[in-house]
N, C-alpha and C. Protein backbone atom coordinates (compact mmCIF):
# COMPACT_ATOMS: atom_id res chain seq x y z
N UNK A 1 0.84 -1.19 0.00
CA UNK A 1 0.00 0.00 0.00
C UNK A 1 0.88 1.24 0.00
N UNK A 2 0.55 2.44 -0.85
CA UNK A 2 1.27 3.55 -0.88
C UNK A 2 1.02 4.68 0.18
N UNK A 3 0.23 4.40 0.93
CA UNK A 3 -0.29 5.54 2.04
C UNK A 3 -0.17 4.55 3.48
N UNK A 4 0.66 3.41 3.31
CA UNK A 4 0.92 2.74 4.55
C UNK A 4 1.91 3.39 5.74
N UNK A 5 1.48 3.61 7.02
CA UNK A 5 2.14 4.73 7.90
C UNK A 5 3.12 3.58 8.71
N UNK A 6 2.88 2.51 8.10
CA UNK A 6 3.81 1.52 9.60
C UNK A 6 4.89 0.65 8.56
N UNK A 7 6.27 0.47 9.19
CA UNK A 7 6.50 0.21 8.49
C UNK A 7 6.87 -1.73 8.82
N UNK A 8 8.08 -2.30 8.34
CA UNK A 8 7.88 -3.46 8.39
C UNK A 8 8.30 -4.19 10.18
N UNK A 9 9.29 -3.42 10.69
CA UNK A 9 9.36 -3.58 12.10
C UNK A 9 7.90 -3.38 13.02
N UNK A 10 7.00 -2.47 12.59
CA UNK A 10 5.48 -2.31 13.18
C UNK A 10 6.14 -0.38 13.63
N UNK A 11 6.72 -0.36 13.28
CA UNK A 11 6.95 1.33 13.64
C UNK A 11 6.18 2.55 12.66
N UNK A 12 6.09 3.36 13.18
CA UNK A 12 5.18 4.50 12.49
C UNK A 12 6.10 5.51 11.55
N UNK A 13 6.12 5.47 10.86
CA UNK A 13 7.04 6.05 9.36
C UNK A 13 5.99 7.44 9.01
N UNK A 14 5.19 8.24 9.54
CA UNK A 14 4.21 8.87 8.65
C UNK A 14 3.75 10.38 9.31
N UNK A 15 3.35 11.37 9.00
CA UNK A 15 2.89 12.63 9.84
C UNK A 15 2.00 11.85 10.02
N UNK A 16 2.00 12.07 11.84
CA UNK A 16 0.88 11.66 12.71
C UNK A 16 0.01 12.97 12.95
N UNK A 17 0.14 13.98 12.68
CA UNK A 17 -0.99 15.20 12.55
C UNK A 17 -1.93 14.56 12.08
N UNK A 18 -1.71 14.08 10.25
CA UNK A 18 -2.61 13.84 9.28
C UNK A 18 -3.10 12.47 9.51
N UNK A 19 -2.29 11.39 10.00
CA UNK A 19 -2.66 10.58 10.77
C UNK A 19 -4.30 10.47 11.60
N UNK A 20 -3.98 11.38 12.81
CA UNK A 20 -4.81 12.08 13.66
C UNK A 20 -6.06 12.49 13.07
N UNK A 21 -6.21 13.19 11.84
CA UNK A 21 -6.86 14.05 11.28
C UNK A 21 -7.89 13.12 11.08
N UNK A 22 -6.89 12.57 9.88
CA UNK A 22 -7.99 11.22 9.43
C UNK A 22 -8.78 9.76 10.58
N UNK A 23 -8.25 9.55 11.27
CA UNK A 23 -8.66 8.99 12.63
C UNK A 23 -9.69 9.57 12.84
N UNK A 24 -9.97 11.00 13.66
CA UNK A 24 -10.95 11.53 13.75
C UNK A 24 -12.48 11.76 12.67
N UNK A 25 -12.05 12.22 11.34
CA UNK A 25 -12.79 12.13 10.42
C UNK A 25 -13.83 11.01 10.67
N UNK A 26 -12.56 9.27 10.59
CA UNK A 26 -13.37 8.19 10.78
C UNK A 26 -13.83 7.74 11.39
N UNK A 27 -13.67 8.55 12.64
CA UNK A 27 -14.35 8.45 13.77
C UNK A 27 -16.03 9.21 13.92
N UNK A 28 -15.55 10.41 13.15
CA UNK A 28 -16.67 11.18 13.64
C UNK A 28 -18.10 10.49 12.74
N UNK A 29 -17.83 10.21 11.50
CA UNK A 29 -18.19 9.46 10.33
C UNK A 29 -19.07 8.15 10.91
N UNK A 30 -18.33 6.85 11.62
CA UNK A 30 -18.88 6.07 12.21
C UNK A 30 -19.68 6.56 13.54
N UNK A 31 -19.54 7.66 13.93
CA UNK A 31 -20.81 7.76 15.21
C UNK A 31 -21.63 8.05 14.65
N UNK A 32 -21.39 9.28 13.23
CA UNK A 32 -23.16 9.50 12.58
C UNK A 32 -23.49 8.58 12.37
N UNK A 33 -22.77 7.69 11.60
CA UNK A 33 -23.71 6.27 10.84
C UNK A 33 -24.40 5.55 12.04
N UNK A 34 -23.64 5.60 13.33
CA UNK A 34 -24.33 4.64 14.71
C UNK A 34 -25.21 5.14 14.83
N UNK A 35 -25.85 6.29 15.01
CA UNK A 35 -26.86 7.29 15.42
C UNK A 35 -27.85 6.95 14.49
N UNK A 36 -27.74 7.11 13.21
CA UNK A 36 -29.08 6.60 12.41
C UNK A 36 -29.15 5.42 12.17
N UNK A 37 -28.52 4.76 12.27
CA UNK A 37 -28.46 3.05 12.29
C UNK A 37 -29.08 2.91 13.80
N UNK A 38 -28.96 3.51 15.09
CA UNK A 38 -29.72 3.12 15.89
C UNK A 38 -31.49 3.71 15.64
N UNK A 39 -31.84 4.55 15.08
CA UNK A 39 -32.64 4.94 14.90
C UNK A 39 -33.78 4.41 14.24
N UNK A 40 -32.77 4.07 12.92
CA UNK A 40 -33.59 3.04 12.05
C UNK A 40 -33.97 1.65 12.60
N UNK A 41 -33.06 1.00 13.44
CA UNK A 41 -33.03 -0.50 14.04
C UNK A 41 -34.75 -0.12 15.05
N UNK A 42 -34.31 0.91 15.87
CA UNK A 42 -36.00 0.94 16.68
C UNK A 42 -36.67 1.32 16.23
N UNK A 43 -37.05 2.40 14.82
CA UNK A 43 -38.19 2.25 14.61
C UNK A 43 -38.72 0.87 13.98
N UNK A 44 -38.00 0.49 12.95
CA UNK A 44 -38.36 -1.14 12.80
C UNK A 44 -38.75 -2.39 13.60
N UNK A 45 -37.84 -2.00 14.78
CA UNK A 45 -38.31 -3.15 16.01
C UNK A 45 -39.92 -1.94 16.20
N UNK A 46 -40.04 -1.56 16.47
CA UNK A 46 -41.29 -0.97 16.72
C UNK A 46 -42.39 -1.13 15.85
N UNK A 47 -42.33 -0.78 14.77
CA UNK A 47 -43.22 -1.11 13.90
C UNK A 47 -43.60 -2.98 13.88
N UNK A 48 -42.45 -3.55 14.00
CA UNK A 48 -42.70 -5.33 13.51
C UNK A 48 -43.78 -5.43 15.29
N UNK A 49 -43.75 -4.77 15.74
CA UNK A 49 -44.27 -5.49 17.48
C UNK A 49 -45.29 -4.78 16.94
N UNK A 50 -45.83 -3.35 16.53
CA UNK A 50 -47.22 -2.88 16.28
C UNK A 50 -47.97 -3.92 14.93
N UNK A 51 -47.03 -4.38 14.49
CA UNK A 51 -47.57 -5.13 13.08
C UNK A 51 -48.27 -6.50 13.53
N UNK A 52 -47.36 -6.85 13.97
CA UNK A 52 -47.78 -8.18 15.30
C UNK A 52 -49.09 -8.15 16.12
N UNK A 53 -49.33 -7.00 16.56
CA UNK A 53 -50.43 -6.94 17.91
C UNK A 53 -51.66 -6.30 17.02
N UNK A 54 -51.34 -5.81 15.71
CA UNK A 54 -52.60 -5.82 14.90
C UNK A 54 -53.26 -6.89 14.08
N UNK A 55 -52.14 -7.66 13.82
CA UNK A 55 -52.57 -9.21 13.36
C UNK A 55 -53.25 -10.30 14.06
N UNK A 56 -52.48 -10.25 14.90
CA UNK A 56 -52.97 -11.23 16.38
C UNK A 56 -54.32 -11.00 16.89
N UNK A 57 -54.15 -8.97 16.99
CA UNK A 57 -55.96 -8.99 17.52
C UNK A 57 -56.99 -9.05 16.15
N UNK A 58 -56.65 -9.42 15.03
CA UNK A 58 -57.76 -8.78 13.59
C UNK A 58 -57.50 -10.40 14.20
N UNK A 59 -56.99 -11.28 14.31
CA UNK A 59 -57.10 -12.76 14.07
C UNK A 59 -58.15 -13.29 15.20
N UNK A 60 -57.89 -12.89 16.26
CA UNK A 60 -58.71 -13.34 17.62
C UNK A 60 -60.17 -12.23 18.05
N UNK A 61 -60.04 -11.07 17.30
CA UNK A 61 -61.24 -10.79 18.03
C UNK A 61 -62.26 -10.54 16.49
N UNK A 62 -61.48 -10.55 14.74
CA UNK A 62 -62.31 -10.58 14.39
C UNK A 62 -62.41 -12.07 13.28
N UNK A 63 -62.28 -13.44 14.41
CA UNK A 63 -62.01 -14.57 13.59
C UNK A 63 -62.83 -14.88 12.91
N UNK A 64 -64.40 -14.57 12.66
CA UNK A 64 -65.00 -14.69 11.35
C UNK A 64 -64.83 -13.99 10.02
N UNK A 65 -64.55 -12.55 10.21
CA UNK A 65 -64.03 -12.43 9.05
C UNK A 65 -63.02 -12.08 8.32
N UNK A 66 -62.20 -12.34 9.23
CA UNK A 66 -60.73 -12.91 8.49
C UNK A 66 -60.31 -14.25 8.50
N UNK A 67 -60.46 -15.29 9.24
CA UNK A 67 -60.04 -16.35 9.06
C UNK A 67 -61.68 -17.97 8.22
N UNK A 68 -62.31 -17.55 8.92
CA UNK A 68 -63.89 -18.22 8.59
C UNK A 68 -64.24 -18.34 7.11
N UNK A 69 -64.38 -17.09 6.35
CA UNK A 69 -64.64 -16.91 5.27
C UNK A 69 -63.83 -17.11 4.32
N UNK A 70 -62.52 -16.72 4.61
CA UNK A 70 -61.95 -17.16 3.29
C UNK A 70 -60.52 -17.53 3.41
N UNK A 71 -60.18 -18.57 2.73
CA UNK A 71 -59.16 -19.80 3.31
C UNK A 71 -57.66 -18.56 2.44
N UNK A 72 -58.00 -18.00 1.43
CA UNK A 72 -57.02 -17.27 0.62
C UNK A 72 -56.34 -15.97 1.77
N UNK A 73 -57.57 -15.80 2.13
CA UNK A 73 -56.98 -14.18 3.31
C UNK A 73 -56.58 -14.72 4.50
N UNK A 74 -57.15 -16.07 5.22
CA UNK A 74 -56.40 -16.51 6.22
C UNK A 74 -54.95 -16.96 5.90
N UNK A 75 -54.71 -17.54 4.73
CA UNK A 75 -53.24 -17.87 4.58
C UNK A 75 -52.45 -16.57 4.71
N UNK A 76 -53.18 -15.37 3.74
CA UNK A 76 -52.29 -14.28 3.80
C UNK A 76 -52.21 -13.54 5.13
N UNK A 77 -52.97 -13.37 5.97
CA UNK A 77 -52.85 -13.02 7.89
C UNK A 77 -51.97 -14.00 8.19
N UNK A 78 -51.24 -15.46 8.33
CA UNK A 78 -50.45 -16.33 8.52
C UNK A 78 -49.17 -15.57 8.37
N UNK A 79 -49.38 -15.36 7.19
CA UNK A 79 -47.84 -15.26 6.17
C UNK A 79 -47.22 -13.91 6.59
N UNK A 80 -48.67 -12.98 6.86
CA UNK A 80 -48.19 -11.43 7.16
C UNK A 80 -47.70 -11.66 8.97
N UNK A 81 -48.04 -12.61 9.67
CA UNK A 81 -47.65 -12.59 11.36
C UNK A 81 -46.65 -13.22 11.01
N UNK A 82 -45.98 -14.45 10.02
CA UNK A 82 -44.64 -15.10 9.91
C UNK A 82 -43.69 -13.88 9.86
N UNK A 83 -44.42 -13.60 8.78
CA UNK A 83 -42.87 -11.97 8.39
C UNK A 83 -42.76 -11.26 8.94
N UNK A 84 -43.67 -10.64 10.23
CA UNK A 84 -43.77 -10.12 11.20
C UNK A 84 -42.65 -10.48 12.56
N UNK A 85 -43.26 -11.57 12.93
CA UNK A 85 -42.50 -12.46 13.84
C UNK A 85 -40.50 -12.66 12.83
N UNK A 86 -40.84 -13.41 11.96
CA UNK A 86 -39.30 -13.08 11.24
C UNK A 86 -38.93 -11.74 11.43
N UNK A 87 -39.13 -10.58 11.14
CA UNK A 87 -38.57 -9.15 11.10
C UNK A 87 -37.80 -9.07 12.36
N UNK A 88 -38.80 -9.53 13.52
CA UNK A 88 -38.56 -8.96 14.83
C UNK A 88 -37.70 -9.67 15.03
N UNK A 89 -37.31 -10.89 14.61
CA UNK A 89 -36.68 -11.97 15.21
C UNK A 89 -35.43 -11.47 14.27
N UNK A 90 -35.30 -10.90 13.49
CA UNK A 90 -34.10 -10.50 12.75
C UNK A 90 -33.45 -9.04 13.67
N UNK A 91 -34.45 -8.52 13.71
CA UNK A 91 -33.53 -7.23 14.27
C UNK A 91 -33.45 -7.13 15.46
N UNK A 92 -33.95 -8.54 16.21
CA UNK A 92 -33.32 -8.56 17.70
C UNK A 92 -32.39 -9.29 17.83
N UNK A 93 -31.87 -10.09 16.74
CA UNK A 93 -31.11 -11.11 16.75
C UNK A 93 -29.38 -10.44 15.69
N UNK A 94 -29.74 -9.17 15.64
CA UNK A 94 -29.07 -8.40 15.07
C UNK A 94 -28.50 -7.37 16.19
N UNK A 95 -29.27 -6.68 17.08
CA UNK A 95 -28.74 -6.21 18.10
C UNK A 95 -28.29 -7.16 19.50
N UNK A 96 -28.74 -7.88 19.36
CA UNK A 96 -28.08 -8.85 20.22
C UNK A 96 -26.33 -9.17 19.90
N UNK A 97 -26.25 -9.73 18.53
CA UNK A 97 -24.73 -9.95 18.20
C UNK A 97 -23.94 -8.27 18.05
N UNK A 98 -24.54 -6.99 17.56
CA UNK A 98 -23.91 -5.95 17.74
C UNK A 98 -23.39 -5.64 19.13
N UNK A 99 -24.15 -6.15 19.86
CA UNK A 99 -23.58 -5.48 21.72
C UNK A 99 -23.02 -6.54 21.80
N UNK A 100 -23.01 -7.77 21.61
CA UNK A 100 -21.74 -9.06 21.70
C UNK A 100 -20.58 -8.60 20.93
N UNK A 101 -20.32 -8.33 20.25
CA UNK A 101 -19.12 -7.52 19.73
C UNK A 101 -18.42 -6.16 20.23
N UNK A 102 -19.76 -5.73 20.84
CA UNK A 102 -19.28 -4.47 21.11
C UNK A 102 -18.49 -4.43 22.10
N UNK A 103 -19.33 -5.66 23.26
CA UNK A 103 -18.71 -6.32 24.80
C UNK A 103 -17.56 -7.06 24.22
N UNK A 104 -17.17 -7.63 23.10
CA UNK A 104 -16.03 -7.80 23.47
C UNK A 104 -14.62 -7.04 22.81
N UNK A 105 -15.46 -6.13 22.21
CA UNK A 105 -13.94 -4.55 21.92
C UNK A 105 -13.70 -4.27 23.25
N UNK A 106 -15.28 -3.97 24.16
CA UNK A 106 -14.68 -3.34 25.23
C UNK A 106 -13.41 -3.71 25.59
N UNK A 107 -13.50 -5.49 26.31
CA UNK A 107 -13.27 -5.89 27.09
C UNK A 107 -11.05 -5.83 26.57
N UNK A 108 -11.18 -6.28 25.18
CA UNK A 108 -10.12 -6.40 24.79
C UNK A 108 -8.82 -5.14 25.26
């Protein structure tokens, strides 16, 4: 690499100002992206749990006419609580391994 600052002993060969500079940049760069990446992650977990508790109750309190009448719209209420239940189960199973990683930068 032509912009490599270390050299083959592991020593630093490079202006560490600009070094610095750029560090920070990529620093500041990855907290915005954390910030709307956390943002986006809860409203989605939020929405899949409101998506959920509207399915569940259209299924149980209005089971004649969504599930009774017609075998085509009950499959599709099924399919819409699967992808529901999948979503949630994705983006909790997504912040779960992000803070497992994160616990173990700390720790390192």
């Amino acid at each position: 690499m032509a912009d490599r600052e270390e050299g083959d002993r592991g020593e630093f060969s490079g202006n560490f100002e600009q070094f610095r500079r750029r560090h920070q940049a990529i620093s500041r760069s990855v907290a915005e992206a954390d910030r709307f990446l956390m943002i986006s992650n809860g409203a989605n977990f939020c929405c899949q749990i409101v998506s959920i508790i509207l399915v569940l109750y259209s299924l149980i309190f209005y089971h004649y006419d969504t599930i009774t009448l017609d075998p085509e719209a009950a499959s599709l209420y099924f399919v819409w609580l699967s992808l529901s239940v999948f979503g949630l189960t994705l983006a909790a199973g997504q912040a779960i391994y992000l803070n497992h990683m994160e616990s173990i930068f700390q720790i390192s």
